[in-house]
N, C-alpha and C. Protein backbone atom coordinates (compact mmCIF):
# COMPACT_ATOMS: atom_id res chain seq x y z
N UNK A 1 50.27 -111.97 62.66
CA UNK A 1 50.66 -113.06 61.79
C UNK A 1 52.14 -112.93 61.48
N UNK A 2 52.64 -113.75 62.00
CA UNK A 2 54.33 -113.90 61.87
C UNK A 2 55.30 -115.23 61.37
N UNK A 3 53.91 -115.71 60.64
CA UNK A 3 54.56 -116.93 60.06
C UNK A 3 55.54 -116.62 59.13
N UNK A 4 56.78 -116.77 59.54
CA UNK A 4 58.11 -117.13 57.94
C UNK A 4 57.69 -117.82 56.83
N UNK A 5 57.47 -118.27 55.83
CA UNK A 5 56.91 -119.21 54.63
C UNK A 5 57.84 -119.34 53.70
N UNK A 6 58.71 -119.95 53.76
CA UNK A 6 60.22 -120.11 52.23
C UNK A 6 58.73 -120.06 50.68
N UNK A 7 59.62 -119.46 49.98
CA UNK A 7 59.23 -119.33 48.49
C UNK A 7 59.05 -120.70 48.05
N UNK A 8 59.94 -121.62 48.23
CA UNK A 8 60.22 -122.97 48.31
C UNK A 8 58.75 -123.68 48.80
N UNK A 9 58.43 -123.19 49.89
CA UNK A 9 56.91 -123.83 50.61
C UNK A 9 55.93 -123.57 49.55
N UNK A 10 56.25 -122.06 49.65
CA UNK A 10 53.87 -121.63 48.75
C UNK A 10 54.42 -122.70 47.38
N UNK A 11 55.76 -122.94 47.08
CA UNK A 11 55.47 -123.87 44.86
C UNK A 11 55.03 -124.78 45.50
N UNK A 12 54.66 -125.41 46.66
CA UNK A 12 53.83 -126.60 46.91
C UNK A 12 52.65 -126.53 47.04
N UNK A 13 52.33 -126.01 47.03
CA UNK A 13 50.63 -125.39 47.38
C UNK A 13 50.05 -125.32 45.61
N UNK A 14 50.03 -125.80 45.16
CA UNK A 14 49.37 -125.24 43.85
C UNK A 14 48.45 -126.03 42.86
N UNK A 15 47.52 -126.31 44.16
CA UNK A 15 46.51 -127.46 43.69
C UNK A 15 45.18 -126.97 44.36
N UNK A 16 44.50 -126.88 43.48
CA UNK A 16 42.48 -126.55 43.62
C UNK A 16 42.16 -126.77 45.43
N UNK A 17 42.94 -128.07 45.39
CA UNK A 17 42.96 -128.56 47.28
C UNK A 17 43.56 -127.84 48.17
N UNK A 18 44.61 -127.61 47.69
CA UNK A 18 45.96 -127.06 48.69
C UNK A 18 46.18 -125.14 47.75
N UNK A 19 45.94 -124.35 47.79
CA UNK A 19 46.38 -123.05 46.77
C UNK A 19 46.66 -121.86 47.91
N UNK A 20 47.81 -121.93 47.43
CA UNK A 20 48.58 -120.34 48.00
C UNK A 20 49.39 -119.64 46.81
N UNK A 21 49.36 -118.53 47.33
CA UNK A 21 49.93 -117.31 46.16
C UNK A 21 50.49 -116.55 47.21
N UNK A 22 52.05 -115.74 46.61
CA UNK A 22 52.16 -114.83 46.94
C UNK A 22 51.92 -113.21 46.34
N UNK A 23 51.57 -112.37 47.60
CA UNK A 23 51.40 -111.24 46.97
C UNK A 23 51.68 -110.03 47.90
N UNK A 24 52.86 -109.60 47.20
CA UNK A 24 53.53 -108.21 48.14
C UNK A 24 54.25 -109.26 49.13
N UNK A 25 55.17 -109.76 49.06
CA UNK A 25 55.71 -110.75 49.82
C UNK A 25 54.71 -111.14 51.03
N UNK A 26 53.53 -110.98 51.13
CA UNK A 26 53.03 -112.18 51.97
C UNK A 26 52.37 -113.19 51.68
N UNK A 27 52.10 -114.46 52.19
CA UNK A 27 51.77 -115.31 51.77
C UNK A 27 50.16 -115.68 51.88
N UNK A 28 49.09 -116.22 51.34
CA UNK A 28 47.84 -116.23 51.31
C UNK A 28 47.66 -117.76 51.41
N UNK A 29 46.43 -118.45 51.83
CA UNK A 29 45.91 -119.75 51.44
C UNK A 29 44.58 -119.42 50.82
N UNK A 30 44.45 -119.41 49.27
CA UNK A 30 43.09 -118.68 48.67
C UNK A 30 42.17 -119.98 48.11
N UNK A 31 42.62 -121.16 48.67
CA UNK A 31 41.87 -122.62 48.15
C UNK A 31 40.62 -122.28 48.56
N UNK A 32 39.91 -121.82 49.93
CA UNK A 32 38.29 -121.66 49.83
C UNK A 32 37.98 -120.50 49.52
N UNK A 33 38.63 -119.37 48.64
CA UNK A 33 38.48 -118.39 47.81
C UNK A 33 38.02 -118.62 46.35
N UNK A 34 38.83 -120.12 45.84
CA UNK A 34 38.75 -120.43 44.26
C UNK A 34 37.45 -120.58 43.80
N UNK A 35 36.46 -120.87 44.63
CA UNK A 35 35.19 -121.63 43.74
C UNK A 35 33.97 -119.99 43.88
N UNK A 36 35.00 -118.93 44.41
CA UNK A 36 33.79 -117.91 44.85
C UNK A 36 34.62 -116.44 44.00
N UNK A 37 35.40 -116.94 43.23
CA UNK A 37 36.62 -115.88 42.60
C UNK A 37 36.04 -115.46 41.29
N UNK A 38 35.63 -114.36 41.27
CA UNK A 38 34.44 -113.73 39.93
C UNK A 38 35.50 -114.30 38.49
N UNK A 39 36.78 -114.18 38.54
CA UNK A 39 37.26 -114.94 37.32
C UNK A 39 37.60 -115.84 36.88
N UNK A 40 37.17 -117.01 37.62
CA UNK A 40 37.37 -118.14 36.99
C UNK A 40 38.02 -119.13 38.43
N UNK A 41 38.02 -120.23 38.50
CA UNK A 41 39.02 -120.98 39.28
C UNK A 41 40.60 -121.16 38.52
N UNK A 42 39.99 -121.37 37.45
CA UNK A 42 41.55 -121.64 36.45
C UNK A 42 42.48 -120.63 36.69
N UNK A 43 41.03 -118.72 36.58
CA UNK A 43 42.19 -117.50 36.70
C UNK A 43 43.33 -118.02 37.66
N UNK A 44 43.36 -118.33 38.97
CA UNK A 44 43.92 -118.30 40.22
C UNK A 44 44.84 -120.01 40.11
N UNK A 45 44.42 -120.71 39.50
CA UNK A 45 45.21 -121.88 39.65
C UNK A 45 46.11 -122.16 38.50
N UNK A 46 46.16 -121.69 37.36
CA UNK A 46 47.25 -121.44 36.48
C UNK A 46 48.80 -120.58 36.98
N UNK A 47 48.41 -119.76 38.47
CA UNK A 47 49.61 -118.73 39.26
C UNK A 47 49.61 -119.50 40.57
N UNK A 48 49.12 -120.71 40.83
CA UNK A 48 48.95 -121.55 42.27
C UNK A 48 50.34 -121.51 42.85
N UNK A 49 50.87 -121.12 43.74
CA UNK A 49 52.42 -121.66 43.93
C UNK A 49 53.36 -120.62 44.14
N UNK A 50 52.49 -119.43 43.50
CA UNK A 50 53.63 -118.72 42.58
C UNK A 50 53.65 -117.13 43.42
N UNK A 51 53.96 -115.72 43.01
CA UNK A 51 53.95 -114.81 43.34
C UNK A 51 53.11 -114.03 42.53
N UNK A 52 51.72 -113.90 42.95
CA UNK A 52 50.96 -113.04 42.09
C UNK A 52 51.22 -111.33 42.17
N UNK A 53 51.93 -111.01 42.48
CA UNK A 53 52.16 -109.63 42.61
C UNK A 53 51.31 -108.74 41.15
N UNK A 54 52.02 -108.72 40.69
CA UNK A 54 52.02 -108.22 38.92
C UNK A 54 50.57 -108.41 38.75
N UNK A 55 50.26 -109.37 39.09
CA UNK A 55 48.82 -110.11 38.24
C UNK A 55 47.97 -109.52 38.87
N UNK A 56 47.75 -109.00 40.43
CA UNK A 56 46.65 -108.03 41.29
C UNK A 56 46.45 -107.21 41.16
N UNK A 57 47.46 -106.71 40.42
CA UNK A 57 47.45 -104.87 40.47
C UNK A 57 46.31 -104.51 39.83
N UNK A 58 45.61 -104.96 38.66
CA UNK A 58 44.74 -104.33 38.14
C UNK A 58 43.33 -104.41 39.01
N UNK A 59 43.21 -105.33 39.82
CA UNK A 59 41.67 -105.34 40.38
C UNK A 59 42.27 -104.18 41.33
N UNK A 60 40.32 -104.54 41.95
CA UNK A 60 39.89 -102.82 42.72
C UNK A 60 40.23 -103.18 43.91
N UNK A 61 40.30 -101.80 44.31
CA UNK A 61 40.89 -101.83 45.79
C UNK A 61 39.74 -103.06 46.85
N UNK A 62 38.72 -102.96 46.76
CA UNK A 62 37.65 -104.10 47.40
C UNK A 62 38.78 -105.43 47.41
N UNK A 63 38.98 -105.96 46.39
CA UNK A 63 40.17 -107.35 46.57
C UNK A 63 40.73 -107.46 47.64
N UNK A 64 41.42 -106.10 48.20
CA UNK A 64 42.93 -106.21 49.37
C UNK A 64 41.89 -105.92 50.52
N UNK A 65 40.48 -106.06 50.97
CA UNK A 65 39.60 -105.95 52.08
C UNK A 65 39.56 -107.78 52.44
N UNK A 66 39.09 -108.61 50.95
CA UNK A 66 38.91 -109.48 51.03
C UNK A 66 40.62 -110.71 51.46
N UNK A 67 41.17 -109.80 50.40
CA UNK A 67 42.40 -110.74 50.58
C UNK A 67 43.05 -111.27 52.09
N UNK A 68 42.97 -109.78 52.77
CA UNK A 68 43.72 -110.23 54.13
C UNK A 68 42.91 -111.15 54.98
N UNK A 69 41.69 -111.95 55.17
CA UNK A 69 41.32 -112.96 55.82
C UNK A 69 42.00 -114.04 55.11
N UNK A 70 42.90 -114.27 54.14
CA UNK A 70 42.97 -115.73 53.86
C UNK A 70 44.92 -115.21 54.17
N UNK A 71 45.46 -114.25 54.63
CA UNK A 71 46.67 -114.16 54.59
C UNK A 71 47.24 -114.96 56.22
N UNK A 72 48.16 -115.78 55.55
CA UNK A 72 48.55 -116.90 56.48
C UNK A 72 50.20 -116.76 56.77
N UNK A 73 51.21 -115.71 56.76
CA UNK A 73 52.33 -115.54 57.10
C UNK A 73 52.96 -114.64 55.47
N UNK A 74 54.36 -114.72 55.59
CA UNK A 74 55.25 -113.73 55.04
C UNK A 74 56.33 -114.65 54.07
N UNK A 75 56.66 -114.22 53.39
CA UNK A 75 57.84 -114.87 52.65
C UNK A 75 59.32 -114.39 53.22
N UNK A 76 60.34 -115.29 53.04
CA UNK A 76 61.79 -114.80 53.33
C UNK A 76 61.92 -113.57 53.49
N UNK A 77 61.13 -113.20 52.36
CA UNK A 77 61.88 -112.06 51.26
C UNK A 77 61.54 -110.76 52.51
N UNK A 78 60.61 -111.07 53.03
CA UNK A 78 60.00 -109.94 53.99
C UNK A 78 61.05 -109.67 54.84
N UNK A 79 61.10 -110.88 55.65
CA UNK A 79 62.28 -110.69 56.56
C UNK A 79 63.74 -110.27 55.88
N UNK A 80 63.94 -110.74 55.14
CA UNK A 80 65.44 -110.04 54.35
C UNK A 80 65.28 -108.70 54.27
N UNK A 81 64.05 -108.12 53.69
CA UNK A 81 64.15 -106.62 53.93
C UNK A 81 63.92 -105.93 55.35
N UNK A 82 63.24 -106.14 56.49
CA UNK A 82 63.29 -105.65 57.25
C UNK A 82 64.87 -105.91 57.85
N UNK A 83 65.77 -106.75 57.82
CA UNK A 83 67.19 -106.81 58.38
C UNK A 83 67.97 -105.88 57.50
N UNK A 84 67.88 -105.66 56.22
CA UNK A 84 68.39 -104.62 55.61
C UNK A 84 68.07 -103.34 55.88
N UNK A 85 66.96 -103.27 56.16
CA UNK A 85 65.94 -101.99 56.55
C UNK A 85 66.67 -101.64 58.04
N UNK A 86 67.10 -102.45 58.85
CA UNK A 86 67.23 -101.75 60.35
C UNK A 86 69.13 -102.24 59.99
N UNK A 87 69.51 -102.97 58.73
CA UNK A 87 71.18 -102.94 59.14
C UNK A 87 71.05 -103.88 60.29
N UNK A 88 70.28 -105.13 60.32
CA UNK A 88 70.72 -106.06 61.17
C UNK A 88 72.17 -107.16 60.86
């Protein structure tokens, strides 16, 4: 998975229909996740758009088994660090 995704793209996504989050700079589509998400649909669509980083940390490791089937490419931000990372 090598999709680029501008930060700019996932704030469009942030509707019950359309929902992406970022997390750890990659990008997710968790819309057929929302109605099966033990905390709520609201939990996840009040951060629709956005960078959930901060907000994951507390669930259990089980989450990041489930998470990576809905992960759909990377943010900028990824690529900015790997060019810093090799001094491109």
């Amino acid at each position: 998975m090598n999709n680029i995704i501008s930060i700019e793209e996932v704030s469009r996504h942030n509707k019950k229909e359309d929902c992406w989050v970022i997390v750890n700079d990659n990008v997710y589509n968790v819309t057929d996740y929302l109605d099966i998400h033990p905390g709520s649909v609201n939990a996840i669509l009040k951060k629709a758009g956005t960078d959930v980083s901060n907000d994951i940390k507390f669930h259990r490791p089980i989450v990041w088994k489930y998470l990576i089937k809905y992960k759909i490419g990377s943010t900028l931000t990824t690529m900015q660090k790997f060019f810093k990372l090799f001094k491109f």
